[in-house]
Protein backbone atom coordinates (compact mmCIF):
# COMPACT_ATOMS: atom_id res chain seq x y z
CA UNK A 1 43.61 1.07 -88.62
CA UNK A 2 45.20 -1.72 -87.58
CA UNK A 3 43.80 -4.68 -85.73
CA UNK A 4 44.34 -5.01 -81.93
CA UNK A 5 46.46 -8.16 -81.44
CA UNK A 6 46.00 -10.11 -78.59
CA UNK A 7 48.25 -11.29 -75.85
CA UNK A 8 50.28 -14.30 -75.04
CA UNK A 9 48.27 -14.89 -72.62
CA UNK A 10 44.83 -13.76 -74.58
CA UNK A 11 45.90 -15.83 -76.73
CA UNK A 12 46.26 -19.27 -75.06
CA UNK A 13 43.10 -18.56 -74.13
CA UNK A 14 41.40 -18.20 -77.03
CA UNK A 15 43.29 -21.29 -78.39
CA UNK A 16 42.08 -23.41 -75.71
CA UNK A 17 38.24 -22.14 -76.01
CA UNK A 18 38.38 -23.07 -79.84
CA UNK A 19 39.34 -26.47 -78.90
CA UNK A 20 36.65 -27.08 -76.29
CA UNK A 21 33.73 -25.22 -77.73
CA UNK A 22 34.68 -25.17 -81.17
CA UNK A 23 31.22 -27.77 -81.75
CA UNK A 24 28.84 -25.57 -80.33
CA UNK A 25 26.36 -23.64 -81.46
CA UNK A 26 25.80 -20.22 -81.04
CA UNK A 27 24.24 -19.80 -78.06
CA UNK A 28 21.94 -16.94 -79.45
CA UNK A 29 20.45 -19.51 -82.38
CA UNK A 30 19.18 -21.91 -79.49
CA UNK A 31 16.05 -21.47 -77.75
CA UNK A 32 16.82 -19.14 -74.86
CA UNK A 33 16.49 -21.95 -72.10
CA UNK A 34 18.70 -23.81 -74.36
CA UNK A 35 21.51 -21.09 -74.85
CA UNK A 36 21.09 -20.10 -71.60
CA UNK A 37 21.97 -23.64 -70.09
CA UNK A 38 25.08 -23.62 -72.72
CA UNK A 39 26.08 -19.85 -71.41
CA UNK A 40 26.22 -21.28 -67.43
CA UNK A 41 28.09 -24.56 -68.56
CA UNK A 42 30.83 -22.16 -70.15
CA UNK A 43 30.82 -20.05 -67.46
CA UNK A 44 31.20 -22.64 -64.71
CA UNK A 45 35.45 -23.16 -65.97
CA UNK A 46 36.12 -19.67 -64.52
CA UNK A 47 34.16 -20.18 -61.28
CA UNK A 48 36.65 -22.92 -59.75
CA UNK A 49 38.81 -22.45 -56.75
CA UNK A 50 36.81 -19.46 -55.62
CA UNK A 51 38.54 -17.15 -53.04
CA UNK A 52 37.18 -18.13 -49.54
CA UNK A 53 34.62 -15.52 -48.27
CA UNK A 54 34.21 -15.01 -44.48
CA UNK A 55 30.31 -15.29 -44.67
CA UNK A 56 28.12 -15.57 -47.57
CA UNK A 57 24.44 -14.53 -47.23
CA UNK A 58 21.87 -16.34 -49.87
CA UNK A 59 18.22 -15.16 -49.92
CA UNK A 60 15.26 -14.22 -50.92
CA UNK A 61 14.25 -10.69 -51.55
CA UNK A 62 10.24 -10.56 -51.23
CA UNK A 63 8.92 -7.57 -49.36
CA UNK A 64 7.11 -5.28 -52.20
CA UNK A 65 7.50 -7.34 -55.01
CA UNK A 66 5.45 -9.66 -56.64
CA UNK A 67 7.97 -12.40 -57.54
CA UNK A 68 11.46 -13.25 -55.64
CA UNK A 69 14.79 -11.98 -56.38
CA UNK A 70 17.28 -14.29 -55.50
CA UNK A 71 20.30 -12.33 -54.20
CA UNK A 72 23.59 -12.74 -52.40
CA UNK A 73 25.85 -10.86 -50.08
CA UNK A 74 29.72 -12.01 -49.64
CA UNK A 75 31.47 -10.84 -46.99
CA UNK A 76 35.14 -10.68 -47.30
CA UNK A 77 37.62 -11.12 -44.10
CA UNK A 78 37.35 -7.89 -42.07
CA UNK A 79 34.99 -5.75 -44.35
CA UNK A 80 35.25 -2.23 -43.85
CA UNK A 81 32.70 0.35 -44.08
CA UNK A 82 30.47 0.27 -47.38
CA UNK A 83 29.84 -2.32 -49.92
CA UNK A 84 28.66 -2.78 -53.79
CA UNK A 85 26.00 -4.36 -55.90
CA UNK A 86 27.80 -6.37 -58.88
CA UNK A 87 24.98 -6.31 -61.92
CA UNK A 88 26.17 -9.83 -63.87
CA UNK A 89 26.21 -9.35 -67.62
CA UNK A 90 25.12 -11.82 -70.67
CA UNK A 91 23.31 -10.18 -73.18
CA UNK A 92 20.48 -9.59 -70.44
CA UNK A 93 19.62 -12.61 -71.43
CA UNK A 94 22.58 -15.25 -70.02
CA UNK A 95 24.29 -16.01 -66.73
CA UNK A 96 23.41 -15.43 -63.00
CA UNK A 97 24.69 -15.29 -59.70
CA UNK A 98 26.90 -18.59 -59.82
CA UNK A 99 28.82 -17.47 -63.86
CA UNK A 100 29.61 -14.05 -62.02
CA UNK A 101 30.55 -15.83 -58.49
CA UNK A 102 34.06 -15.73 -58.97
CA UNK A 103 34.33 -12.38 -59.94
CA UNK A 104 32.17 -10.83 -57.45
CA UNK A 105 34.79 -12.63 -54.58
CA UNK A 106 37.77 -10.74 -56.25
CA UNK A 107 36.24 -7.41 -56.69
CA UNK A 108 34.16 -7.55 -52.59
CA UNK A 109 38.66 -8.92 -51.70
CA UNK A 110 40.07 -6.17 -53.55
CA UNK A 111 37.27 -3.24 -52.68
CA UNK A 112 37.76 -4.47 -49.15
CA UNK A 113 33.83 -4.50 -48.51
CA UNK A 114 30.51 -6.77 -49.44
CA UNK A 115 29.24 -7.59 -53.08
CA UNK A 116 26.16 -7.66 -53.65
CA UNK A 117 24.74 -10.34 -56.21
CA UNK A 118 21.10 -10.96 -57.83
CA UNK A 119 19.28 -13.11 -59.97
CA UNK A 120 17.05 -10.29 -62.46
CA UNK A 121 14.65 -11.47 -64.80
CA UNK A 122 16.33 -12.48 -68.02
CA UNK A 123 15.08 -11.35 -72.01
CA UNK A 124 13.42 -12.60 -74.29
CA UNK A 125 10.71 -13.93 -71.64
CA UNK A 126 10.90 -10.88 -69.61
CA UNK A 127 12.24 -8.00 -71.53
CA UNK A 128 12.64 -4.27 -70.56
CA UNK A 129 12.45 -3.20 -68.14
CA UNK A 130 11.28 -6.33 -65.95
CA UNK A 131 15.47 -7.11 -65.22
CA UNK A 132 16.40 -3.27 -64.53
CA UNK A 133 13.09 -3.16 -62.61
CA UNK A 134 14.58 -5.78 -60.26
CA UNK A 135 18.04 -4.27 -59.97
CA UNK A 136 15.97 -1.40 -58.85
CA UNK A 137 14.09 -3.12 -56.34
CA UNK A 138 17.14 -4.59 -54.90
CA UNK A 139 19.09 -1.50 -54.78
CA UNK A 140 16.38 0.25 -52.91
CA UNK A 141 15.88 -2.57 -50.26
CA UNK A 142 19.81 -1.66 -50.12
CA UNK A 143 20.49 1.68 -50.11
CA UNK A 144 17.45 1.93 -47.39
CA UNK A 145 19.74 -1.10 -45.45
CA UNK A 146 16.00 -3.16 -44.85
CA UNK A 147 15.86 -6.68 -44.30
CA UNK A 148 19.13 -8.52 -44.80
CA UNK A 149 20.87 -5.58 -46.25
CA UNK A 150 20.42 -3.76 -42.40
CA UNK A 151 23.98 -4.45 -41.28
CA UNK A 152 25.54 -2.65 -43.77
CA UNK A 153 27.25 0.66 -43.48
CA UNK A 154 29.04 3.54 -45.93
CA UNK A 155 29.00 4.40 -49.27
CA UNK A 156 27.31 2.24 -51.58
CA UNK A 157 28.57 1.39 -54.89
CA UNK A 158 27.03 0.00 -58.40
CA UNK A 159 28.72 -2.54 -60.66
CA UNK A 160 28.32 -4.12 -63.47
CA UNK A 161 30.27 -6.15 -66.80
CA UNK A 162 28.61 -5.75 -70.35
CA UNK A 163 24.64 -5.97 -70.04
CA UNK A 164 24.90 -5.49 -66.20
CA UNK A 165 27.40 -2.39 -66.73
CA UNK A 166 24.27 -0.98 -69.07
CA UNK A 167 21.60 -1.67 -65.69
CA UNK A 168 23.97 -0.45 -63.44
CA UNK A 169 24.03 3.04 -65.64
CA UNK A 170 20.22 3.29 -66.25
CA UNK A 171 19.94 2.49 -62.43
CA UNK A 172 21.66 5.30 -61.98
CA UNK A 173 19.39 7.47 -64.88
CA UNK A 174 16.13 6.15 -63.36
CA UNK A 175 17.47 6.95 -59.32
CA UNK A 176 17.75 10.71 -60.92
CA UNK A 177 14.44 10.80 -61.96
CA UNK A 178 12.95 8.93 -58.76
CA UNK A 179 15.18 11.06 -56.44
CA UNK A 180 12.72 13.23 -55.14
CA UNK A 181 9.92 10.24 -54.90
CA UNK A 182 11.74 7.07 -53.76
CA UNK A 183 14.90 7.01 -55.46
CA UNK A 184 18.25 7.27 -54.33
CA UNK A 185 21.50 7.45 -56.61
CA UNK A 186 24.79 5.28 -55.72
CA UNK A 187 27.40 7.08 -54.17
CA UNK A 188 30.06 5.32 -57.15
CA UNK A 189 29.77 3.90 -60.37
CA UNK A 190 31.84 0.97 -61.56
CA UNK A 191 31.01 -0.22 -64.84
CA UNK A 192 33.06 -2.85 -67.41
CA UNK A 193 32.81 -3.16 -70.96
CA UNK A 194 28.91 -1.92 -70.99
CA UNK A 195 26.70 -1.57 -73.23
CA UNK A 196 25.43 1.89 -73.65
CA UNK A 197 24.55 2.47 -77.00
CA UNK A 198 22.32 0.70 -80.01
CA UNK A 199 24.77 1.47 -82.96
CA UNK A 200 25.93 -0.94 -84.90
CA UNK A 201 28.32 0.83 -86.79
CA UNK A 202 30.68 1.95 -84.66
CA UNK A 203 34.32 1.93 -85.30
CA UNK A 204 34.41 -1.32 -82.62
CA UNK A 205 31.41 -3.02 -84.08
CA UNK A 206 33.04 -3.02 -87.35
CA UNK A 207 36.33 -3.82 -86.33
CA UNK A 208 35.41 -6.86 -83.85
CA UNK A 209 32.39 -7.89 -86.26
CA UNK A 210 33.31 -11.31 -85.65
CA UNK A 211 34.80 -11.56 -82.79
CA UNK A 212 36.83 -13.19 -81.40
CA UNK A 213 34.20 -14.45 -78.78
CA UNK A 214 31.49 -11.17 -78.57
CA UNK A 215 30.08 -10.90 -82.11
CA UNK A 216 27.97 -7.87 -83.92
CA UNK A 217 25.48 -10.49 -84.68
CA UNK A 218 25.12 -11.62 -80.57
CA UNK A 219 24.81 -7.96 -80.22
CA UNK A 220 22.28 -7.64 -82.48
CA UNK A 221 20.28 -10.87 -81.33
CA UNK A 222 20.46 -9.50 -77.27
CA UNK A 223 19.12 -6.52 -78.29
CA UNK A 224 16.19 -7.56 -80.52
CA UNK A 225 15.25 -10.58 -77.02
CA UNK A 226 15.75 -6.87 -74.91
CA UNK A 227 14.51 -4.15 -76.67
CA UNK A 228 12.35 -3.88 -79.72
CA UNK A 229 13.43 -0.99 -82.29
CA UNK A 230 11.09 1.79 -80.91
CA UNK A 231 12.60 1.89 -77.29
CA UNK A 232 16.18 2.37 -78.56
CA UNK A 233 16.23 5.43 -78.14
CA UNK A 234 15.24 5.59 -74.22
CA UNK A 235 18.07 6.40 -71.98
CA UNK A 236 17.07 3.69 -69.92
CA UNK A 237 17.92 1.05 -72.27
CA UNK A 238 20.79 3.21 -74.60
CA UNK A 239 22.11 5.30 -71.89
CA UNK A 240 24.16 7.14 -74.56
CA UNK A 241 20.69 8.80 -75.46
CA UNK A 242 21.01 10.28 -71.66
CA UNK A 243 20.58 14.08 -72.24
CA UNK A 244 24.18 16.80 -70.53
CA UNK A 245 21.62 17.20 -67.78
CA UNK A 246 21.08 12.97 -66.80
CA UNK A 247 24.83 12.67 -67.31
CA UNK A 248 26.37 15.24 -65.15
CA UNK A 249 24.32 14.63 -62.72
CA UNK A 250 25.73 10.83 -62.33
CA UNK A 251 27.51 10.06 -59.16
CA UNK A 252 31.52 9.54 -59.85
CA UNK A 253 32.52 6.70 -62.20
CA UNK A 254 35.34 4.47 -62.73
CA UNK A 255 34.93 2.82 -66.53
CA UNK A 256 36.84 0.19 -68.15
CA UNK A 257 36.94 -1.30 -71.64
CA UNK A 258 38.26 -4.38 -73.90
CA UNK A 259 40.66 -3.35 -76.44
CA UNK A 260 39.54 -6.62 -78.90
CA UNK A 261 35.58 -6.14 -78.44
CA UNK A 262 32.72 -4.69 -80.37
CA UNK A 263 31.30 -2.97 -77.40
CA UNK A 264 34.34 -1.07 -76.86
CA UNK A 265 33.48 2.45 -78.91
CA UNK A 266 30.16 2.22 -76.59
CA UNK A 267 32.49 3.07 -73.61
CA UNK A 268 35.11 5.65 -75.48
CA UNK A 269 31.49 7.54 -76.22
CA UNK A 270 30.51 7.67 -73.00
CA UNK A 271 33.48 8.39 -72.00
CA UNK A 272 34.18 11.44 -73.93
CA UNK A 273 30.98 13.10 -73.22
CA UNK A 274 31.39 12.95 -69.47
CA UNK A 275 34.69 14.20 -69.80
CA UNK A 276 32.80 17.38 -72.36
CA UNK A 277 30.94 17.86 -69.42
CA UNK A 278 34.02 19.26 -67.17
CA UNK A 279 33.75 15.94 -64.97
CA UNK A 280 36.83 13.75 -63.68
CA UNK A 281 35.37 10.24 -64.31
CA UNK A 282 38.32 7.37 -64.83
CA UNK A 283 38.74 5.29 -67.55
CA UNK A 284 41.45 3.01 -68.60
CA UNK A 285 41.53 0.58 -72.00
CA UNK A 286 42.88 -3.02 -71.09
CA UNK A 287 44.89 -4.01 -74.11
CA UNK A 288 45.18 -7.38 -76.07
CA UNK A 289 41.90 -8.85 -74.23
CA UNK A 290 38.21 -9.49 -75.53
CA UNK A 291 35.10 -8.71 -73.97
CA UNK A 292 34.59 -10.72 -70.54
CA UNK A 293 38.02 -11.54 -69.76
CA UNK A 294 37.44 -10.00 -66.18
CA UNK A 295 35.49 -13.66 -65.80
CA UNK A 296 38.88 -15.40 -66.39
CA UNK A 297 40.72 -14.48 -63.60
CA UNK A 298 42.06 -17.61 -63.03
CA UNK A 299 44.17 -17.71 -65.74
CA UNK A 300 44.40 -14.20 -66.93
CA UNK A 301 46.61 -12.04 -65.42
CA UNK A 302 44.36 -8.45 -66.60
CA UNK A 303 41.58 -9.94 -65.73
CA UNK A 304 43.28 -9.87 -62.23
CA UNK A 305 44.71 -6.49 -62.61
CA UNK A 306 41.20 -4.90 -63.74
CA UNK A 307 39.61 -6.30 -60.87
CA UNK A 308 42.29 -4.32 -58.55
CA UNK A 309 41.82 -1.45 -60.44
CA UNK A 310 38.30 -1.33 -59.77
CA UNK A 311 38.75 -2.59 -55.77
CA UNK A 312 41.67 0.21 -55.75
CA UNK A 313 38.89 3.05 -57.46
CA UNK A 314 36.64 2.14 -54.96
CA UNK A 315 38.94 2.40 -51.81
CA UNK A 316 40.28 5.71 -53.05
CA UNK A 317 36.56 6.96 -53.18
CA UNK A 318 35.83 6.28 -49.59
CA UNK A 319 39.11 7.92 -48.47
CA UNK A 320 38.23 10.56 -50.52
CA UNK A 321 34.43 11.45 -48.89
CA UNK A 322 36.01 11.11 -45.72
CA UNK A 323 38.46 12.91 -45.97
CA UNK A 324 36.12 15.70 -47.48
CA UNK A 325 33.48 15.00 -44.29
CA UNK A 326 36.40 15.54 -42.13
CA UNK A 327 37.29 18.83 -43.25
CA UNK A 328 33.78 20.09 -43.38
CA UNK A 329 33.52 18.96 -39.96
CA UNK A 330 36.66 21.20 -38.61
CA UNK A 331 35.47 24.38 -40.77
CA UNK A 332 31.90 24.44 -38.83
């Protein structure tokens, strides 16, 4: 097979990152404070000239939980009914609220509604599930519209890019479970080049061993900070593991995945099996890019374009439930 190639513009990019962090180490060598600092410094060049928001909420999350969760709401001009909570990725390990800041302004501009941010405990010092615990926590407080989150309205979405795609998806698992209890599932799934499986040797991971950017290696190194050997095989932490029942029972989906990225074969997997399962889940391929380009949206025209996909999937869902309400209202 050959190798994806990538674009013009994929490849100016690339060009330019070899020339300004060509001298530094890999961030998953350093001590995780270390890497970690290195990982927001990167970041920070695709979090400039942010889109204006009309209102952006920071706080505190507190109320039944024994640490804070830092978390933020932005509020685009005119929101309409509904909004989303954007899981950031990084290995769980990397990255917050600020690396995934720009991002989370496109997506709440081009979904038309509020995005949801938060600050979950990072691996190796808190592994599983500590962060997906937190995402929990903070899409309960959510979905049950307490505290801050008590103005919002409509269907409620979950997001997520890479190691935040994989939390949004075991959110999702875990809500199932808790659904009778506590729990309450999303009503849409929008998930980026996740993570959803713990093999190595898929046809991605071999072809996009060493990158560009993403390695097999990183992979490797996020997992062992995450998830020691024996837990691999949870659902919760390889959702690919997630038995016909778990899966079909998922609300609607909208995937995405890098062409040029080891993590890609994760997300043709998943994929495929929903589709075995007779649902109608979307999924589209963005060629000639490498994992995380949706964080370089200001000079990358897919990472643009994926973003309006995903804003577009989610404003198509909401005229779709109403439209269904609607007609169950006139046949009663």
């Amino acid at each position: 097979m050959r190798a994806a190639v990538p674009s013009p513009e994929m490849r100016t990019i690339l060009e330019r990152l070899a020339q300004e962090d060509g001298g530094l180490a890999d961030p998953t060598m350093m001590p995780p404070s270390e890497g970690r600092a290195q990982a927001s410094r990167s970041n920070q060049r695709w979090n400039d000239a942010t889109p204006p928001m009309a209102q952006i909420c920071d706080f505190l999350l507190t109320e039944g939980t024994s640490h804070p969760i830092a978390c933020r709401i932005l509020f685009p001009e005119n929101p309409a009914s509904g909004a989303i909570l954007y899981l950031h990725g990084g290995g769980w390990a990397y990255c917050n609220m600020d690396t995934h800041d720009r991002a989370a302004r496109l997506l709440a501009q081009e979904a038309g509604v509020p995005v949801v941010l938060c600050d979950y405990r990072l691996a190796p010092e808190h592994p599983f599930p500590a962060g997906l615990d937190d995402c929990i926590h903070v899409w309960r407080a959510m979905a049950g519209r307490h505290g801050p989150f008590a103005g919002l309205t409509g269907p409620l979405a979950i997001s997520g890019d890479s190691a935040g795609a994989n939390l949004a998806l075991a959110l999702m698992i875990a809500e199932q479970k808790a659904e009778r209890d506590d729990g309450t599932l999303p009503d849409l799934g929008l998930l980026f080049y996740g993570v959803y499986g713990a093999d190595f040797s898929t046809p991605s991971y071999v072809e996009c061993a060493d990158g560009p950017g993403l390695t097999r290696g990183k992979m490797m190194r996020y997992f062992d900070w995450y998830s020691p050997q024996a837990s691999r095989q949870e659902p919760l932490v390889a959702p690919l593991r997630a038995s016909d029942a778990m899966l079909r029972a998922l609300p609607p989906l909208y995937l995405n995945a890098a062409e040029i990225d080891p993590l890609r074969s994760d997300s043709e997997q998943l994929y495929a099996r929903l589709s075995s399962l007779g649902r109608a889940d979307r999924f589209r391929i963005h060629s000639g890019v490498v994992h995380g380009f949706m964080q370089m949206s200001l000079e990358l025209e897919e990472a643009r374009q994926a973003l309006s996909d995903a804003g577009a999937a989610f404003r198509s869902f909401v005229a779709q439930a109403a439209k269904k309400t609607e007609t169950m209202e006139e046949t009663k």
